[in-house]
N, C-alpha and C. Protein backbone atom coordinates (compact mmCIF):
# COMPACT_ATOMS: atom_id res chain seq x y z
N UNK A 1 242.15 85.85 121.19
CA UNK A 1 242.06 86.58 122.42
C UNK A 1 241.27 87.85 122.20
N UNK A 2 239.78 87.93 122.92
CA UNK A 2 239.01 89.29 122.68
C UNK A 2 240.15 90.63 123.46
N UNK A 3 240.70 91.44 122.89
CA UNK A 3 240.68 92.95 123.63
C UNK A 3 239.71 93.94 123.66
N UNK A 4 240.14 94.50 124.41
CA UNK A 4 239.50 95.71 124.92
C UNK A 4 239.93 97.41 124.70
N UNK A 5 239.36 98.31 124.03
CA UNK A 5 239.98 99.58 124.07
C UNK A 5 239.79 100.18 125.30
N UNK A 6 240.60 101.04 126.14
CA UNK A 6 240.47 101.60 127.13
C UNK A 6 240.21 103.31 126.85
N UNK A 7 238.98 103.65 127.49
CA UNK A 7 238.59 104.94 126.98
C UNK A 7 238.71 105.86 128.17
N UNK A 8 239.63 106.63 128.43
CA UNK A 8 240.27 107.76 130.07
C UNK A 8 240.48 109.01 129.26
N UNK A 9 240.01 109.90 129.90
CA UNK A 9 240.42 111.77 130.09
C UNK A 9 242.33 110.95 129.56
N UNK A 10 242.72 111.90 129.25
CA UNK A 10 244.35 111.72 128.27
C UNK A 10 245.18 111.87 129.70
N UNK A 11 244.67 113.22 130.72
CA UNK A 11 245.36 112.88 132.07
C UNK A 11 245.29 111.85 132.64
N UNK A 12 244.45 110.90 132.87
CA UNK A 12 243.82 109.82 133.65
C UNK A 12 244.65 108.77 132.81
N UNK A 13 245.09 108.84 131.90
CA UNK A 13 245.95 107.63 131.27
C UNK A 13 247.64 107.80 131.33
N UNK A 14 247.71 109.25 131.71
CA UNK A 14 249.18 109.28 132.20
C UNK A 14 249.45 108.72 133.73
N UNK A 15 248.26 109.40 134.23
CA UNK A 15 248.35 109.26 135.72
C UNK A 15 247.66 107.65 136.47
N UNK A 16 247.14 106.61 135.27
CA UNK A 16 247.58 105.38 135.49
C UNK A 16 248.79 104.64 135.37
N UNK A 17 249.20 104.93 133.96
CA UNK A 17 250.43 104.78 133.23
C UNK A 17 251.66 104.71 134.58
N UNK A 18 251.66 106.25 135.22
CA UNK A 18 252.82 106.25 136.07
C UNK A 18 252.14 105.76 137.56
N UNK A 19 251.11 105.49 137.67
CA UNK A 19 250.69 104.90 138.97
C UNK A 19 251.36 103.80 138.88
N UNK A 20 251.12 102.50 137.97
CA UNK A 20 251.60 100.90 137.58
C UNK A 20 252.99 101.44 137.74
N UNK A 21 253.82 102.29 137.34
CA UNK A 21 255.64 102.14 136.82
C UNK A 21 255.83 102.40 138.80
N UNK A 22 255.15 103.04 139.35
CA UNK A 22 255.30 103.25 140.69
C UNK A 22 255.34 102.41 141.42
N UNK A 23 254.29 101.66 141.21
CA UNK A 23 254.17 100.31 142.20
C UNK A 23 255.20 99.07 141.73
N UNK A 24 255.62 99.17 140.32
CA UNK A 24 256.58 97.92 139.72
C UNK A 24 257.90 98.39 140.78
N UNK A 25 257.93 99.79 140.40
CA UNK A 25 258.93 99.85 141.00
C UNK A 25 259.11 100.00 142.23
N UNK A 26 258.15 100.53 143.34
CA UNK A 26 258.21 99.94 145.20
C UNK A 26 258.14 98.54 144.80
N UNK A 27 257.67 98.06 144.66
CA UNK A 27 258.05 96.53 144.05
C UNK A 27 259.49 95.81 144.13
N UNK A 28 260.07 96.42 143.58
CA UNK A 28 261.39 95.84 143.07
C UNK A 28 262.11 96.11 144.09
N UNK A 29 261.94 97.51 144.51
CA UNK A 29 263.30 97.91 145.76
C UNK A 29 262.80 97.20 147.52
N UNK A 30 261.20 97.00 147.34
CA UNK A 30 261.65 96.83 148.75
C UNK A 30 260.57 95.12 148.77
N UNK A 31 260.04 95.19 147.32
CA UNK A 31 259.51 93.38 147.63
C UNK A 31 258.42 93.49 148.98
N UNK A 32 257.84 94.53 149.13
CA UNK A 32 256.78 94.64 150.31
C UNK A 32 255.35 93.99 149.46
N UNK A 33 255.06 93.95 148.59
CA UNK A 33 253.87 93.16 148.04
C UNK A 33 253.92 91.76 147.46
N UNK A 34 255.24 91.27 147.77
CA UNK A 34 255.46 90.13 147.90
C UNK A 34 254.47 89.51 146.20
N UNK A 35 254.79 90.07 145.14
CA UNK A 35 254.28 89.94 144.50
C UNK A 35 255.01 88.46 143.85
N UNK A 36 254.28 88.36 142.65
CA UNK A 36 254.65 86.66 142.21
C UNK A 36 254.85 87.32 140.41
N UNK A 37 255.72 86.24 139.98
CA UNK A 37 256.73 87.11 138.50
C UNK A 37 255.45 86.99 137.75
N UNK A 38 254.19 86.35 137.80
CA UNK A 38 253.00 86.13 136.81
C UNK A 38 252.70 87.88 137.13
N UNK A 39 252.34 88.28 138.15
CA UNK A 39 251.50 89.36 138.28
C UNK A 39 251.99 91.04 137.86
N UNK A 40 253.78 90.46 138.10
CA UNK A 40 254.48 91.56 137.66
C UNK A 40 254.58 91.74 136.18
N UNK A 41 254.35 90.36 135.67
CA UNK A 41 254.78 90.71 134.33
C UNK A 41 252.84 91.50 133.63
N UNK A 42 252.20 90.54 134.56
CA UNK A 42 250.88 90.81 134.00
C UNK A 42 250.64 92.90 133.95
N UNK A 43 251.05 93.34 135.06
CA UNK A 43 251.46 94.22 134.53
C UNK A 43 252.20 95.50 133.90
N UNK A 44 253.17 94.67 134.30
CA UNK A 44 254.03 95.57 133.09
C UNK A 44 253.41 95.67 131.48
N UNK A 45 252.61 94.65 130.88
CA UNK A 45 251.56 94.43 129.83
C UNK A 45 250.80 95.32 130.14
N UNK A 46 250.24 95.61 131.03
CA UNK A 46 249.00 96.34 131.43
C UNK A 46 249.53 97.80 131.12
N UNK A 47 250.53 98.57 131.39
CA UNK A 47 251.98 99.22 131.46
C UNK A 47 251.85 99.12 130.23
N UNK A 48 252.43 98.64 129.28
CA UNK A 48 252.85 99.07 128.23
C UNK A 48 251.72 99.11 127.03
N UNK A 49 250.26 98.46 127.29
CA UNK A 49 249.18 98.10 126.14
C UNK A 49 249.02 99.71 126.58
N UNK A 50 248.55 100.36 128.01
CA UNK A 50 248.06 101.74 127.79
C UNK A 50 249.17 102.85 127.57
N UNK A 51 250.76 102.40 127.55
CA UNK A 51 251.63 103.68 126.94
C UNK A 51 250.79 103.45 125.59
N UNK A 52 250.86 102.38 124.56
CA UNK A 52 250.31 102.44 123.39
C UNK A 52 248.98 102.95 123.28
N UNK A 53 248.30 103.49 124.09
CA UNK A 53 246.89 103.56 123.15
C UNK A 53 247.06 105.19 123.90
N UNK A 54 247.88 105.65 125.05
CA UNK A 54 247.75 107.12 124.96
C UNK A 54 247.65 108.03 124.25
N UNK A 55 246.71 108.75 123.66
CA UNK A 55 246.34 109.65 122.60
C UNK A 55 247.36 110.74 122.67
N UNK A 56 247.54 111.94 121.72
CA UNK A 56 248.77 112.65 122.15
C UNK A 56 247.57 113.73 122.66
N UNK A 57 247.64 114.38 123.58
CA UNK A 57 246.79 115.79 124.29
C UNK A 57 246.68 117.06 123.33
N UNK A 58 245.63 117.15 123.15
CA UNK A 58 245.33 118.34 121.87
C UNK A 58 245.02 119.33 123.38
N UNK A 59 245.77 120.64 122.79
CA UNK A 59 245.98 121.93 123.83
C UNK A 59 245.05 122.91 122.81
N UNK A 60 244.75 124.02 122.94
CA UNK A 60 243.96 124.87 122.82
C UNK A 60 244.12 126.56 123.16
N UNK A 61 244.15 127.24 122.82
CA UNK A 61 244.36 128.44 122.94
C UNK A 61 243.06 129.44 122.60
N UNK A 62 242.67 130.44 123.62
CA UNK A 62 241.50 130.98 123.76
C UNK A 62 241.97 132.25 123.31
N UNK A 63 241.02 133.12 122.57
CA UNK A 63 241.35 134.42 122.21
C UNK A 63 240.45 135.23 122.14
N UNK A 64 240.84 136.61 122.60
CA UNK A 64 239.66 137.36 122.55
C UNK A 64 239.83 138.13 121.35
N UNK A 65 238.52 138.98 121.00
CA UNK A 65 238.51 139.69 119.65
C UNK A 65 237.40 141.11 119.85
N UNK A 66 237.19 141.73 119.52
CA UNK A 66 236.11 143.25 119.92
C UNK A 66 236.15 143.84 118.33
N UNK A 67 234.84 143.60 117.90
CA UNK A 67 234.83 144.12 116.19
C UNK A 67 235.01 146.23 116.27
N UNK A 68 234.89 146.22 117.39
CA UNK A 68 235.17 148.18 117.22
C UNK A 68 235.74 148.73 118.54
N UNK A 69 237.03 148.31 118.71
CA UNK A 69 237.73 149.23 120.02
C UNK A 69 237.49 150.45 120.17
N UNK A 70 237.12 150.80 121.43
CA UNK A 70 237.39 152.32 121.33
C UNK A 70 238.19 153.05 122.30
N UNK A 71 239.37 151.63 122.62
CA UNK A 71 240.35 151.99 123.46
C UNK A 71 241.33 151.69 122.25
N UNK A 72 242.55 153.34 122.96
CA UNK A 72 243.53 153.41 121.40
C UNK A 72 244.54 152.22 121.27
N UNK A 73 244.35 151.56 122.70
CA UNK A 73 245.58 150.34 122.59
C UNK A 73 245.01 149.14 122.63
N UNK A 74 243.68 149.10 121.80
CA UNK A 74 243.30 147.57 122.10
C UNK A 74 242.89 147.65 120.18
N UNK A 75 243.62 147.16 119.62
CA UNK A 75 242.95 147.13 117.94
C UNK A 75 241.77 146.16 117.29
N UNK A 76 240.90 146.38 117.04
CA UNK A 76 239.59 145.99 116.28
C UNK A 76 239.88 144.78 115.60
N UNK A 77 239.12 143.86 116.01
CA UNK A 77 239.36 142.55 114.90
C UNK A 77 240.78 141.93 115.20
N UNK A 78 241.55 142.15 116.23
CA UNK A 78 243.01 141.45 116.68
C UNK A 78 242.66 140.71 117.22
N UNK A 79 243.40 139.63 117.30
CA UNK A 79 242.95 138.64 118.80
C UNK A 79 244.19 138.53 119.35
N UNK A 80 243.80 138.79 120.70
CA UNK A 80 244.48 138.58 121.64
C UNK A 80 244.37 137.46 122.58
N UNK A 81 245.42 137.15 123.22
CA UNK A 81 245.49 135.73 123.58
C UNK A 81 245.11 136.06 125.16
N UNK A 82 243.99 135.00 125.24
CA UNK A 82 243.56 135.07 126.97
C UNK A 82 244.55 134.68 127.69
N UNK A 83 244.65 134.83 128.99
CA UNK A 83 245.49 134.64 129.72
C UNK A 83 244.97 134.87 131.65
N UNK A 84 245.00 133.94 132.25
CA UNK A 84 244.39 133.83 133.52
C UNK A 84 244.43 134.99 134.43
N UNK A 85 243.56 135.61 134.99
CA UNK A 85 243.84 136.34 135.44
C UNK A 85 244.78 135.97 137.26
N UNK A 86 245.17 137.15 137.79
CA UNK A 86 245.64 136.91 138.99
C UNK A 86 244.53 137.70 139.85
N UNK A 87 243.60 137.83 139.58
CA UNK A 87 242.48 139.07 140.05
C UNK A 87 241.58 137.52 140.56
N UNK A 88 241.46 136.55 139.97
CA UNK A 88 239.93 135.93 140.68
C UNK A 88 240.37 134.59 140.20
N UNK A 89 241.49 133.95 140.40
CA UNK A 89 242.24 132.55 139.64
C UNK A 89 241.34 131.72 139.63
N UNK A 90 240.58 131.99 140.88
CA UNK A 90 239.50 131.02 141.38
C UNK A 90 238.17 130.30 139.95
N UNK A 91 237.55 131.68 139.29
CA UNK A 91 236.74 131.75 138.20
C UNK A 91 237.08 132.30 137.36
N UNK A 92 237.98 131.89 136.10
CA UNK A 92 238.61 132.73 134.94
C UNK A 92 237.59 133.16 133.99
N UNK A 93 235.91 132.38 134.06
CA UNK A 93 235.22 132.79 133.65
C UNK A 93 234.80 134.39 133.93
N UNK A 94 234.77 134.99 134.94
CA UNK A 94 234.47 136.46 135.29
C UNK A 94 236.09 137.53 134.96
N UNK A 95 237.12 137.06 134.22
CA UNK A 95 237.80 138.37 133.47
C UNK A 95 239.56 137.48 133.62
N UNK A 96 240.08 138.11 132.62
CA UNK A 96 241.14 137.48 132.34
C UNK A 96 241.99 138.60 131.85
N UNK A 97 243.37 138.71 131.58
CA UNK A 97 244.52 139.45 131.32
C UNK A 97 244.33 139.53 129.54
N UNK A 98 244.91 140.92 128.98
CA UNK A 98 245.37 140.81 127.93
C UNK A 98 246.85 141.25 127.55
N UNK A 99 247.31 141.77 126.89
CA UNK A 99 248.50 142.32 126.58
C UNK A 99 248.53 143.39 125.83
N UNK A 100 248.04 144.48 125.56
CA UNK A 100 247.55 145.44 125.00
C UNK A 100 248.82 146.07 123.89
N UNK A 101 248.77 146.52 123.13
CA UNK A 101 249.38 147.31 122.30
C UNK A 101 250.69 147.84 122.79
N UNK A 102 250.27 148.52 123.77
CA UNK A 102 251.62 149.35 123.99
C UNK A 102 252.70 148.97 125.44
N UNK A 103 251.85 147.13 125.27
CA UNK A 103 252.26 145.99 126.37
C UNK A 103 252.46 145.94 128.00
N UNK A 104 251.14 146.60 128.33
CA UNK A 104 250.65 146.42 129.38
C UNK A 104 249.58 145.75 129.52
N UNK A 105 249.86 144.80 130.35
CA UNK A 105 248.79 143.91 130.40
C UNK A 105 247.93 144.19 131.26
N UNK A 106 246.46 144.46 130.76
CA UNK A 106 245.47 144.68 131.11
C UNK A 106 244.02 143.68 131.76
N UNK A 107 243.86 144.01 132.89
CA UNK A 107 242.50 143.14 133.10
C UNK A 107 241.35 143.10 132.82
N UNK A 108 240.76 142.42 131.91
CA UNK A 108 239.83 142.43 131.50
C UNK A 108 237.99 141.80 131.79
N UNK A 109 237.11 142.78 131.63
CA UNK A 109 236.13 141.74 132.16
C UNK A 109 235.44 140.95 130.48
N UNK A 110 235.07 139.89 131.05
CA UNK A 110 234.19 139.25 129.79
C UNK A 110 233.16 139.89 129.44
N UNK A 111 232.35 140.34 130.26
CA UNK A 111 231.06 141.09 129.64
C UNK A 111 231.30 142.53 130.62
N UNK A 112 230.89 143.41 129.82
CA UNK A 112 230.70 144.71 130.32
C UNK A 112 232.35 145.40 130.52
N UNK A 113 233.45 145.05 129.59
CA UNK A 113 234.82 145.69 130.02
C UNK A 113 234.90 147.20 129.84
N UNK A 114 235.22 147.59 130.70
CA UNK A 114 235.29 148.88 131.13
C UNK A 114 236.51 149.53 129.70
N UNK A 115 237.22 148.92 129.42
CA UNK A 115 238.17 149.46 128.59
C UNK A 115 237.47 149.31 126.74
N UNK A 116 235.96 148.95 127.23
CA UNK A 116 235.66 148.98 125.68
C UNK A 116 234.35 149.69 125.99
N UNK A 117 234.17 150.73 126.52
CA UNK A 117 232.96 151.29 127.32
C UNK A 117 231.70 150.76 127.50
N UNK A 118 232.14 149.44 128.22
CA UNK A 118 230.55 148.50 128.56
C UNK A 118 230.75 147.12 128.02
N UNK A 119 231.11 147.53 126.54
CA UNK A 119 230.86 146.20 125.85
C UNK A 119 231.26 144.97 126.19
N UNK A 120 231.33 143.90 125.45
CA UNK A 120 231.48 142.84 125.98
C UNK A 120 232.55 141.78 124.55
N UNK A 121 233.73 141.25 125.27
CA UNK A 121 234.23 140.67 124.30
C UNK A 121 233.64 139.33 123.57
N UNK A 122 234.32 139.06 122.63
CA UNK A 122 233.86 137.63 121.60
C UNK A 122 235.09 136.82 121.79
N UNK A 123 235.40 135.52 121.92
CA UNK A 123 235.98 134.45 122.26
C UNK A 123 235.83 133.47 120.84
N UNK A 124 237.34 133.39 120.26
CA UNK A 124 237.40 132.40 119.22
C UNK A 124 238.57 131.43 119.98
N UNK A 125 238.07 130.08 120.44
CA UNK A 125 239.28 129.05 120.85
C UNK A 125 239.62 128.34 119.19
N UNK A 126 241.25 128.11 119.55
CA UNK A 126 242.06 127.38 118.37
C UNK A 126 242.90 126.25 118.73
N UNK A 127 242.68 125.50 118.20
CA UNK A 127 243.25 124.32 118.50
C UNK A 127 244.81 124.46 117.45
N UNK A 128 245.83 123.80 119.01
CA UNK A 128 247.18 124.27 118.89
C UNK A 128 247.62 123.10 118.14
């Protein structure tokens, strides 16, 4: 029997995964697709070959870093962990939250932050 690997975004394989368990199960309670035991079982297979090949989701964490603060609560060479802003949710690319030293969290712009007089931060992402 030739198979096939199935290649989906890691969301797109949950959100098939529980699409099929959805329909088995309107299925079962109300028998409106009048389905036949070949097709149910066909996939529940279908159901369980892609629980097996779901990859586990690698997450990521973004951090900022500034090689010479010259704000007293932001320290040189720290990284601090990005965090979305509530200022523009819309484009997190144009400035994001930090948590500053003396733990106020501060808004930050990506280029030109006012709290580093102009400059512009550096971005190291880490895989969690």
């Amino acid at each position: 029997m030739q198979k096939e690997t199935l290649q989906l975004p890691v969301k797109q394989f949950h959100r098939l995964y529980d699409l099929l368990g959805d329909l088995l199960d309107h299925e079962t309670e109300t028998n409106d697709f009048n389905m036949e035991n070949s097709d149910i079982e066909l996939m529940e297979d279908i159901r369980h070959e892609l629980f097996n090949q779901i990859p586990e989701e690698e997450t990521f964490t973004e951090y900022a870093v500034v090689t010479n603060s010259p704000h007293r609560d932001i320290i040189s060479k720290k990284l601090y962990k990005v965090c979305p802003s509530n200022v523009n949710s819309a484009d997190d690319s144009y400035g994001f939250n930090i948590t500053a030293e003396n733990g106020e969290d501060l808004f930050c712009l990506r280029n030109g932050c006012a709290f580093l007089n102009g400059s512009d931060w550096s971005f190291i992402t880490i895989k969690d």
